[in-house]
N, C-alpha and C. Protein backbone atom coordinates (compact mmCIF):
# COMPACT_ATOMS: atom_id res chain seq x y z
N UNK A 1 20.40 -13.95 0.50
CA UNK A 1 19.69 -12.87 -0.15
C UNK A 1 18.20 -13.24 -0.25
N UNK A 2 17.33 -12.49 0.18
CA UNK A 2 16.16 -12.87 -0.21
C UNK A 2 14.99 -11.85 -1.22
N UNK A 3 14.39 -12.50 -1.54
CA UNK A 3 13.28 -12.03 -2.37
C UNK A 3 12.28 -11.09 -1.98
N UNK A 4 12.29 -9.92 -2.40
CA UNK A 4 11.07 -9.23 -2.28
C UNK A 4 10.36 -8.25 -3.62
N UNK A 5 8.51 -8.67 -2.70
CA UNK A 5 7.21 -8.36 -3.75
C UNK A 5 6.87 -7.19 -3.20
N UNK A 6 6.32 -6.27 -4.04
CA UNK A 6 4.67 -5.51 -3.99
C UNK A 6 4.11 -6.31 -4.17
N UNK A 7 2.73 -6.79 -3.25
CA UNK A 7 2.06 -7.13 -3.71
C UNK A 7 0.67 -6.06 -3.99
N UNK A 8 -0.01 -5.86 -4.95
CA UNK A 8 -1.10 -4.76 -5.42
C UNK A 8 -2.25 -5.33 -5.09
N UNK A 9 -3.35 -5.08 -4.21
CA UNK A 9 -4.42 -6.13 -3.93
C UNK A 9 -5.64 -4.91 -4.04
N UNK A 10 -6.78 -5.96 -5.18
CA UNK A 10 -7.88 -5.44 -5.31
C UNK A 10 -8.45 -5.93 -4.38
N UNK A 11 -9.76 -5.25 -3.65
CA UNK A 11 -10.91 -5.56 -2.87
C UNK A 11 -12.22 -5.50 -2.93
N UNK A 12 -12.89 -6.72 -2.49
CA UNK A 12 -14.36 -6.25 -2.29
C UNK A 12 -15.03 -4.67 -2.17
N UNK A 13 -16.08 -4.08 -2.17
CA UNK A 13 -16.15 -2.60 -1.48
C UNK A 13 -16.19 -2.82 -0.39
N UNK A 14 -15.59 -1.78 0.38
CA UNK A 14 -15.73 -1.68 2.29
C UNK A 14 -15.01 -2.78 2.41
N UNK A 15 -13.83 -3.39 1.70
CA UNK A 15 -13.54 -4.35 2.84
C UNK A 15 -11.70 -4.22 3.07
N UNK A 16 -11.37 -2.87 2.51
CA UNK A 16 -9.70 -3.07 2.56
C UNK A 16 -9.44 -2.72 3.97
N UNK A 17 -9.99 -2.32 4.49
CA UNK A 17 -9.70 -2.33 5.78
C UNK A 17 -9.48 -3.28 6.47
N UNK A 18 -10.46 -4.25 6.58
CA UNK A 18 -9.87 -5.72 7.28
C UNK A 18 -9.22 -6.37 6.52
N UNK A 19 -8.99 -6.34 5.04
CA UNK A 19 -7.70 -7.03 4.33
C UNK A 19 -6.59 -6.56 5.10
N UNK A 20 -6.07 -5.05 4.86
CA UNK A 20 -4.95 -4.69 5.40
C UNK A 20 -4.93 -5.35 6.98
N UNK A 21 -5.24 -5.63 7.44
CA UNK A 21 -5.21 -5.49 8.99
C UNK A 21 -4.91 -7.44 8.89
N UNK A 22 -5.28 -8.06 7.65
CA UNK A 22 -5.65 -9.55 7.80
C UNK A 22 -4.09 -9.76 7.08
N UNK A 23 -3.43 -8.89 6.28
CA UNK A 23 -2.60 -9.45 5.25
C UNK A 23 -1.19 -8.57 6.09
N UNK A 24 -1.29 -7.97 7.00
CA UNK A 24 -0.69 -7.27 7.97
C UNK A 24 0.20 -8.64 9.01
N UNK A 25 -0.87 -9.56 9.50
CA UNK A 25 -0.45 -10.86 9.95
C UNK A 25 0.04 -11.41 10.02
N UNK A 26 0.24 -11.40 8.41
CA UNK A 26 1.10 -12.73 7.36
C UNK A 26 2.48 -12.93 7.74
N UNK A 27 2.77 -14.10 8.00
CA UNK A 27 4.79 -14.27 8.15
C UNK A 27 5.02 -13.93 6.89
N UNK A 28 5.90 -12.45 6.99
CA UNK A 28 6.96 -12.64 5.53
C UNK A 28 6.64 -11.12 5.09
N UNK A 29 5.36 -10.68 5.41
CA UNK A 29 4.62 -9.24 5.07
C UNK A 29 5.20 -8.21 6.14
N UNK A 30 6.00 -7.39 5.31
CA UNK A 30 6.74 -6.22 5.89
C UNK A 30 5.94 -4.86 6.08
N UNK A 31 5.12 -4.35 5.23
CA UNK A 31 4.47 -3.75 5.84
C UNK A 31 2.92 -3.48 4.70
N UNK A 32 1.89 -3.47 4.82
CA UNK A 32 0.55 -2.78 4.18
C UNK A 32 -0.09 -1.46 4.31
N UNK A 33 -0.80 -1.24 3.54
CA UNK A 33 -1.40 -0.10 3.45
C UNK A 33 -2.55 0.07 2.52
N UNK A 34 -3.72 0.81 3.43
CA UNK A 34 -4.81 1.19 2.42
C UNK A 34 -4.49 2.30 1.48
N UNK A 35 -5.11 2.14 -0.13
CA UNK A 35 -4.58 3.23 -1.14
C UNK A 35 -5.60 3.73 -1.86
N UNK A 36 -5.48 4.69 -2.73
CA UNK A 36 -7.01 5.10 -3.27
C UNK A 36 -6.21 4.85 -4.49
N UNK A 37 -7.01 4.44 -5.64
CA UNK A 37 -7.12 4.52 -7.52
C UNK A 37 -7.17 2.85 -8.01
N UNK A 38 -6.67 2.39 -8.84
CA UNK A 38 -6.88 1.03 -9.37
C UNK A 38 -7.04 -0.09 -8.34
N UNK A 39 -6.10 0.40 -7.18
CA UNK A 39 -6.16 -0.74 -6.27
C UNK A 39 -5.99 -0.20 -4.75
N UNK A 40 -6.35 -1.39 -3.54
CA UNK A 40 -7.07 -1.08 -2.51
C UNK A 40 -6.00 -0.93 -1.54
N UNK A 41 -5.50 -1.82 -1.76
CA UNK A 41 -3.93 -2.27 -0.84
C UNK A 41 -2.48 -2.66 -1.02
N UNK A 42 -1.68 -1.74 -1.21
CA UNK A 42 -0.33 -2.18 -1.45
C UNK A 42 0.21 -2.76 -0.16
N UNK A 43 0.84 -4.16 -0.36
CA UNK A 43 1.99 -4.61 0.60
C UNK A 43 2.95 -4.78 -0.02
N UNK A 44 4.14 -5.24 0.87
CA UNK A 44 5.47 -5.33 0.31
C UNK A 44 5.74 -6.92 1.39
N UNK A 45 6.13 -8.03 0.42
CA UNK A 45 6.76 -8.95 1.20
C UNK A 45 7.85 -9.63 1.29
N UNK A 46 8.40 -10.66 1.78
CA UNK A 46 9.72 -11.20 1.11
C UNK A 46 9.70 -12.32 1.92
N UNK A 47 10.81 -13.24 1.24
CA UNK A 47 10.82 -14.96 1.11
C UNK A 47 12.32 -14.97 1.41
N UNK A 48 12.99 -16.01 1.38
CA UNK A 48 13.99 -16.64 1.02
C UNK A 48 14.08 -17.03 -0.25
N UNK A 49 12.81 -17.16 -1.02
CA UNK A 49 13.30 -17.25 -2.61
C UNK A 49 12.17 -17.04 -3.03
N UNK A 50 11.88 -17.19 -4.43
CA UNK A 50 11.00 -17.31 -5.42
C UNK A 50 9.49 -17.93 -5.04
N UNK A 51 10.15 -19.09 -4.88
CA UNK A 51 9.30 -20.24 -4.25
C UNK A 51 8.11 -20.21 -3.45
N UNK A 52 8.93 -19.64 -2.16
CA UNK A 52 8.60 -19.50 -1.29
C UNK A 52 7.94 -17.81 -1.05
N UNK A 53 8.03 -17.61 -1.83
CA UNK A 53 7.25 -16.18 -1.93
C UNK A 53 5.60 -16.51 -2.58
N UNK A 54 5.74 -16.96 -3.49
CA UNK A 54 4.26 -18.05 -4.17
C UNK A 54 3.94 -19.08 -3.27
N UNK A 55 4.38 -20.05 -2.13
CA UNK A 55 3.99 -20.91 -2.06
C UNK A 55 3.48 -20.34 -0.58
N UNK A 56 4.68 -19.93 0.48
CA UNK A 56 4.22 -19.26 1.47
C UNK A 56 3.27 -17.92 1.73
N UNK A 57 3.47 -17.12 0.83
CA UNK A 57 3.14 -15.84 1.53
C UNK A 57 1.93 -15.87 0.56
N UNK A 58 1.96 -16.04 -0.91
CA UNK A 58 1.20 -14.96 -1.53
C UNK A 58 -0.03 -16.26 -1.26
N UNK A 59 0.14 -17.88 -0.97
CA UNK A 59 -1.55 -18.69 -0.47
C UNK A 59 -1.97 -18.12 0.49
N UNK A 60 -1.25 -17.68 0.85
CA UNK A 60 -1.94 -17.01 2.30
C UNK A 60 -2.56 -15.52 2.25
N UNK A 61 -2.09 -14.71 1.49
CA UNK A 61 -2.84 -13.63 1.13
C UNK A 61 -3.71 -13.70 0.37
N UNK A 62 -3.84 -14.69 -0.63
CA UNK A 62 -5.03 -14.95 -1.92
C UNK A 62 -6.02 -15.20 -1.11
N UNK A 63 -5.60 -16.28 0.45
CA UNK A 63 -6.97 -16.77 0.95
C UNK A 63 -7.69 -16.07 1.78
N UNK A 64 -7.31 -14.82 2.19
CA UNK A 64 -7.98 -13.59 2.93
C UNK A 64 -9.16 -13.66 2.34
N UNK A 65 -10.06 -13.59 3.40
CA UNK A 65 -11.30 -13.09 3.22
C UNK A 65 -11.27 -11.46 2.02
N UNK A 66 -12.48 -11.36 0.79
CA UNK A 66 -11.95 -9.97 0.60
C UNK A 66 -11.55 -9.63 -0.51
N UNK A 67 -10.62 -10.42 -0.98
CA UNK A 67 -9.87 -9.74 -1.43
C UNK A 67 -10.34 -10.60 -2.99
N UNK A 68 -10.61 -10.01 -3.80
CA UNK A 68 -10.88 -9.93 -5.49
C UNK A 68 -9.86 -10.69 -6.51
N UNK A 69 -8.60 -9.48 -6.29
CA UNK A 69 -7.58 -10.13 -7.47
C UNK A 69 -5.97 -9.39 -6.61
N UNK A 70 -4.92 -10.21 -7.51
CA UNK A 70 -3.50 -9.42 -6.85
C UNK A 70 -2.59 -8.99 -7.90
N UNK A 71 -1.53 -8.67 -7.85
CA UNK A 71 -0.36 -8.53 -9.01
C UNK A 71 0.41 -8.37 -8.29
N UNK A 72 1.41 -9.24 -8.37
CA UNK A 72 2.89 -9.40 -8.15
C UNK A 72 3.86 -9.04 -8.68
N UNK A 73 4.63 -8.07 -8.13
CA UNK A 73 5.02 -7.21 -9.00
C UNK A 73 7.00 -7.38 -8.09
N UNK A 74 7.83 -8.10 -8.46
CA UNK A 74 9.08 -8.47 -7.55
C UNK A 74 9.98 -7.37 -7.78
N UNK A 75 10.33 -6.99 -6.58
CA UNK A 75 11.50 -5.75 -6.87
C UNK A 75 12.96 -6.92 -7.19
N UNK A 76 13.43 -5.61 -8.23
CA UNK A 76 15.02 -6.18 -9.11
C UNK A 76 15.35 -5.57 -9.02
N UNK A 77 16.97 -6.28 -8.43
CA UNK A 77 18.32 -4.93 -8.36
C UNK A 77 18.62 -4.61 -9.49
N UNK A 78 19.47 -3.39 -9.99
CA UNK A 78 20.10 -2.80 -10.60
C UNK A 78 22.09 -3.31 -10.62
């Protein structure tokens, strides 16, 4: 079973465009998108666990050029 995030990503101005396209890349990132209101770019990713959702995916999206702040937001089953 594995783990999956929204991740919510604020941006520089003018720059979600090459975020999305940079965080698009990422092993583990299922799909992105540019958005209009609080925030610039929703992705959705997933891990094999917890862990590896913080250790793999989301260092690698923090270190994008760009990008401001994130919120991690993990989808839970019902």
């Amino acid at each position: 079973m594995s783990i999956q995030a929204y991740i919510l990503i604020q941006t520089e101005v003018g720059k979600s465009g090459s975020v999305t396209k940079a965080v698009t890349a990422i092993a583990g990132v299922t799909i992105a998108e540019g958005v209009t209101g609080p925030y610039d770019v929703i992705m959705r990713a997933e891990a094999a666990s917890m862990e590896d959702l913080g250790r793999v995916v989301l260092s690698k999206v923090q270190a994008v050029p760009g990008i401001t702040r994130t919120l991690t937001c993990p989808v839970t089953s019902i």
